[in-house]
PDB file of N, CA and C in Angstrom:
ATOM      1  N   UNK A   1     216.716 166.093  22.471  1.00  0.00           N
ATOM      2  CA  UNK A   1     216.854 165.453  23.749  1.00  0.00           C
ATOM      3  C   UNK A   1     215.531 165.447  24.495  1.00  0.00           C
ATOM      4  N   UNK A   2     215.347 164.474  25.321  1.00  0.00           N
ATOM      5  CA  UNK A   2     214.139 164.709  26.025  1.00  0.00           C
ATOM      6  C   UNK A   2     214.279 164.886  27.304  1.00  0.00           C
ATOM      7  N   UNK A   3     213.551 165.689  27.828  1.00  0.00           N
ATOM      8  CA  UNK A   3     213.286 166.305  28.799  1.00  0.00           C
ATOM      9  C   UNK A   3     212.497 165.101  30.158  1.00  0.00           C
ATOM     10  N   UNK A   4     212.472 163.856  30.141  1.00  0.00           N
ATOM     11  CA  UNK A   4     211.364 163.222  31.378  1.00  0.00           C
ATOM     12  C   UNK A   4     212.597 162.474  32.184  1.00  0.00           C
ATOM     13  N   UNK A   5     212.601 162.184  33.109  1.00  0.00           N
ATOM     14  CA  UNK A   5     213.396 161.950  34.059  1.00  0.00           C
ATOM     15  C   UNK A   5     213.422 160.394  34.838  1.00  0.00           C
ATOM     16  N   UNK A   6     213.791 159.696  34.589  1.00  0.00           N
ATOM     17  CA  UNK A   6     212.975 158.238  35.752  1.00  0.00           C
ATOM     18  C   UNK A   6     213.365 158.849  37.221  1.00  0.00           C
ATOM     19  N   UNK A   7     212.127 158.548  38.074  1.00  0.00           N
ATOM     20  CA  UNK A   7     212.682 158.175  39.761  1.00  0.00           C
ATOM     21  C   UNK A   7     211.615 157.266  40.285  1.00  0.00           C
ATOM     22  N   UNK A   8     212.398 156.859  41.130  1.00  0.00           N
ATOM     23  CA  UNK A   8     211.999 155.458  41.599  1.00  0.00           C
ATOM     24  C   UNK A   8     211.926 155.797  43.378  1.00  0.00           C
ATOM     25  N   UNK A   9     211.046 155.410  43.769  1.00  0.00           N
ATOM     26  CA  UNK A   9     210.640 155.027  44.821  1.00  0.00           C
ATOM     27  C   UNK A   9     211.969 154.083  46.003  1.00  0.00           C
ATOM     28  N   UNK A  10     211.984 153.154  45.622  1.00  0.00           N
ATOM     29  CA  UNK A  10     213.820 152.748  45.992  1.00  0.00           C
ATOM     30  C   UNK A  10     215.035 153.053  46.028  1.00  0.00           C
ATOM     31  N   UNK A  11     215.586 153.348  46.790  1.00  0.00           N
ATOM     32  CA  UNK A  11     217.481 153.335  46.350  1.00  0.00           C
ATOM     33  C   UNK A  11     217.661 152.184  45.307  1.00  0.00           C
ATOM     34  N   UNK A  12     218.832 153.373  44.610  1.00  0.00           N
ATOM     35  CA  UNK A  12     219.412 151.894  43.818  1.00  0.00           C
ATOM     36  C   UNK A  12     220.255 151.055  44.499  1.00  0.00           C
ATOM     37  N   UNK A  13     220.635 149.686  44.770  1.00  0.00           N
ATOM     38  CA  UNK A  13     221.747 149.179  45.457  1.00  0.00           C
ATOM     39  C   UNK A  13     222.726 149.533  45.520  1.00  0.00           C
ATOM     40  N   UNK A  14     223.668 150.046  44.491  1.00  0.00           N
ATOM     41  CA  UNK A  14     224.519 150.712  44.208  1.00  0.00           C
ATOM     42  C   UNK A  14     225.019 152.241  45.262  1.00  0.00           C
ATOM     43  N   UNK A  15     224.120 152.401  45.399  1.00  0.00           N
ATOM     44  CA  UNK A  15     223.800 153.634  45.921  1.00  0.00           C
ATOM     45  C   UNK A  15     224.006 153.373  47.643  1.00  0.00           C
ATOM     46  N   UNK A  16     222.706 152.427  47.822  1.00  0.00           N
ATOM     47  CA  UNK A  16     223.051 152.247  49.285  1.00  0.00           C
ATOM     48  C   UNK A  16     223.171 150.608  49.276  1.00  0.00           C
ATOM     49  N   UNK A  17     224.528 150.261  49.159  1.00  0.00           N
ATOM     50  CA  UNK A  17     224.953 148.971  50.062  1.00  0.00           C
ATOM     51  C   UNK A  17     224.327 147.923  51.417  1.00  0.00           C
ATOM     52  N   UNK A  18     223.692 147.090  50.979  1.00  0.00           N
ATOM     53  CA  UNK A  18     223.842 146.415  52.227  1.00  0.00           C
ATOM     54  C   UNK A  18     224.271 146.416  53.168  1.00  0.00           C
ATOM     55  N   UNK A  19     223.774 146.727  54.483  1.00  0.00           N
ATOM     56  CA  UNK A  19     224.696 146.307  55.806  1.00  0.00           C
ATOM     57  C   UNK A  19     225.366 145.151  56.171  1.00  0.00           C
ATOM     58  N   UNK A  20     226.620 145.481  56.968  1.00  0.00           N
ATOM     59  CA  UNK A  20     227.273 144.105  57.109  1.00  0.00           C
ATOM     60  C   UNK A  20     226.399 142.856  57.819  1.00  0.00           C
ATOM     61  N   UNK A  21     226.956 141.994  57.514  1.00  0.00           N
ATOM     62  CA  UNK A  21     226.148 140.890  58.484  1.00  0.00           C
ATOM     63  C   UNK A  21     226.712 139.937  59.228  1.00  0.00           C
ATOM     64  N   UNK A  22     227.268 139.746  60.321  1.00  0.00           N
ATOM     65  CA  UNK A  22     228.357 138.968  60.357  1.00  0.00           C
ATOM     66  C   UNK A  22     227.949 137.059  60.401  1.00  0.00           C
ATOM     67  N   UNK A  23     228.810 136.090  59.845  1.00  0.00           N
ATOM     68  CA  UNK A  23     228.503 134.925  59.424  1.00  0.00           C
ATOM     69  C   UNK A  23     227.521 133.870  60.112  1.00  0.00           C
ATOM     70  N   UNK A  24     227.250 134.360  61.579  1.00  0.00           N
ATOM     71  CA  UNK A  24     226.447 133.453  62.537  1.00  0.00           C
ATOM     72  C   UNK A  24     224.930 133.767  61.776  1.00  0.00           C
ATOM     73  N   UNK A  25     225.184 135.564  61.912  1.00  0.00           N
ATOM     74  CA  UNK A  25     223.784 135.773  61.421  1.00  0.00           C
ATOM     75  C   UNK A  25     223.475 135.281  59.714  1.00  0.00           C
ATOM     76  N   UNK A  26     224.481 135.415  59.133  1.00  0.00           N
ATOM     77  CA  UNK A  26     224.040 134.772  57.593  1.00  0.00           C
ATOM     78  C   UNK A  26     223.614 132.946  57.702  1.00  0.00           C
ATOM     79  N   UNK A  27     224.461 132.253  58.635  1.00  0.00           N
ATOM     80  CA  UNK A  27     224.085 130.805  58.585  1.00  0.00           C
ATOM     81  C   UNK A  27     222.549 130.963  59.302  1.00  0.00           C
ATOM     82  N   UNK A  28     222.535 131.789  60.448  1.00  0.00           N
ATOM     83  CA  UNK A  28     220.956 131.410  61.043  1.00  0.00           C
ATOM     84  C   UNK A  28     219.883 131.704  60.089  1.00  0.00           C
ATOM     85  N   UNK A  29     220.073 132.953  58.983  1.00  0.00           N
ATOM     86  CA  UNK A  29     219.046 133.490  58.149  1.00  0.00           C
ATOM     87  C   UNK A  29     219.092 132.073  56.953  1.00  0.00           C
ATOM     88  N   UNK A  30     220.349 132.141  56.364  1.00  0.00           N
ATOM     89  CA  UNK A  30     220.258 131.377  54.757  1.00  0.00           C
ATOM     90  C   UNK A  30     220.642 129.583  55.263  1.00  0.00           C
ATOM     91  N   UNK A  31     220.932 129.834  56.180  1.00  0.00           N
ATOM     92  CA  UNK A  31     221.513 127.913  56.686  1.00  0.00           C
ATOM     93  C   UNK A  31     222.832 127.587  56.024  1.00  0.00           C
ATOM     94  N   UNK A  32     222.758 125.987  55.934  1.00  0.00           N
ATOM     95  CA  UNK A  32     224.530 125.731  55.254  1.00  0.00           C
ATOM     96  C   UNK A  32     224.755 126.319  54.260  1.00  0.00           C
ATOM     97  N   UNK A  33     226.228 126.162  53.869  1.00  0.00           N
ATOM     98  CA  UNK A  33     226.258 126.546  52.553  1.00  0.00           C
ATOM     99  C   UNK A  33     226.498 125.297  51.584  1.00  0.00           C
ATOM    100  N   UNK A  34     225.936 125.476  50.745  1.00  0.00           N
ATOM    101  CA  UNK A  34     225.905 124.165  49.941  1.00  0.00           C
ATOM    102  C   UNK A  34     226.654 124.098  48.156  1.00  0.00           C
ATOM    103  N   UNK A  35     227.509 122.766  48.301  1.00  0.00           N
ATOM    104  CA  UNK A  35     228.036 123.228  46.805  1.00  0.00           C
ATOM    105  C   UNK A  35     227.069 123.377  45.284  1.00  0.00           C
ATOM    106  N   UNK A  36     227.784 123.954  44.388  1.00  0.00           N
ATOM    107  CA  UNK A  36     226.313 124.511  43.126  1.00  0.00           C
ATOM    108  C   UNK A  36     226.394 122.993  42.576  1.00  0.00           C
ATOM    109  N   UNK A  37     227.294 121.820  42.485  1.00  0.00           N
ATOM    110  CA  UNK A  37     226.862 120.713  41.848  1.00  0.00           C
ATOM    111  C   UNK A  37     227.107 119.210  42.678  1.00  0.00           C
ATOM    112  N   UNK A  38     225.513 118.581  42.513  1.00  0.00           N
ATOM    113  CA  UNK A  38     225.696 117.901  43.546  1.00  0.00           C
ATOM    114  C   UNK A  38     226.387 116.734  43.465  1.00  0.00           C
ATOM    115  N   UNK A  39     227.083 116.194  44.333  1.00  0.00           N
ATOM    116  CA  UNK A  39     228.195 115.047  44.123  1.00  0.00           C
ATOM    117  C   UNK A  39     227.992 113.895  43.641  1.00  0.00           C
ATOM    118  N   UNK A  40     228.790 113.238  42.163  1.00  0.00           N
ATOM    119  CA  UNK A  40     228.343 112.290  41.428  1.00  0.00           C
ATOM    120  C   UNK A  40     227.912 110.998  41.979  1.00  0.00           C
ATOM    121  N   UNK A  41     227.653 109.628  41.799  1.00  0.00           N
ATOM    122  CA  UNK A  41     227.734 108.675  42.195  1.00  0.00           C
ATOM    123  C   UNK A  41     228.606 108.137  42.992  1.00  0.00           C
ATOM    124  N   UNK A  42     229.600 108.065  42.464  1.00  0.00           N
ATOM    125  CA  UNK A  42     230.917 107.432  42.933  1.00  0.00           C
ATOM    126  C   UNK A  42     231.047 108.440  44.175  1.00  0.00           C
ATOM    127  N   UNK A  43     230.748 109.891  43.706  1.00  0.00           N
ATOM    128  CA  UNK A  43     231.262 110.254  45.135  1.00  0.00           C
ATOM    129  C   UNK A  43     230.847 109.857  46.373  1.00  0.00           C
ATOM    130  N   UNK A  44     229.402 110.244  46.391  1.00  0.00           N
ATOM    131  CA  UNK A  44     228.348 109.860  47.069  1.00  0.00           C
ATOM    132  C   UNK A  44     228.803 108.709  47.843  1.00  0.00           C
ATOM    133  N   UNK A  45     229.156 107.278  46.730  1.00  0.00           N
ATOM    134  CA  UNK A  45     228.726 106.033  47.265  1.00  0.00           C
ATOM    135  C   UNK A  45     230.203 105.975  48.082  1.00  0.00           C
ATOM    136  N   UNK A  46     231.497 106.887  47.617  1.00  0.00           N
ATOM    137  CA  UNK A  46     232.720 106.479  48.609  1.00  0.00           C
ATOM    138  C   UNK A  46     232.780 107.137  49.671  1.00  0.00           C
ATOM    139  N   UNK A  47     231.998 108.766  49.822  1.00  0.00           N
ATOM    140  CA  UNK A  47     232.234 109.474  50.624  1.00  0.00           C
ATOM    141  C   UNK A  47     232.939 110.585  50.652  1.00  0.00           C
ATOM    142  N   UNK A  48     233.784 110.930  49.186  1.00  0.00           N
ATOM    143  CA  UNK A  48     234.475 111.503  48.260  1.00  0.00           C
ATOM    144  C   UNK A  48     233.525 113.421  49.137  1.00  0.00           C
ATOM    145  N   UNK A  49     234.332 114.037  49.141  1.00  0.00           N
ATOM    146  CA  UNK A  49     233.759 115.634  49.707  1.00  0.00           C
ATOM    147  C   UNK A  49     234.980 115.954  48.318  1.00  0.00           C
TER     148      UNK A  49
END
């Protein structure tokens, strides 16, 4: 077995969690939220959400 140890300078995330944030402050930091694929043609051109 070996004997060396890792430590790190950081918390692991795990460890310490993020603070809450509540949603005004997430839209003012990150902005809209936007869908992951963007809407085809047809959608686009009817208006289709």
């Amino acid at each position: 077995m070996s004997s060396l140890s890792f430590h790190s300078s950081r918390p692991d995330g795990w460890v310490k969690p993020k603070a809450y944030s509540d949603a005004s402050l997430r839209y003012k930091h990150h902005g809209k939220i936007l869908p992951m694929e963007q809407p085809g043609f047809f959608a686009r051109l009817f208006g289709a959400r």
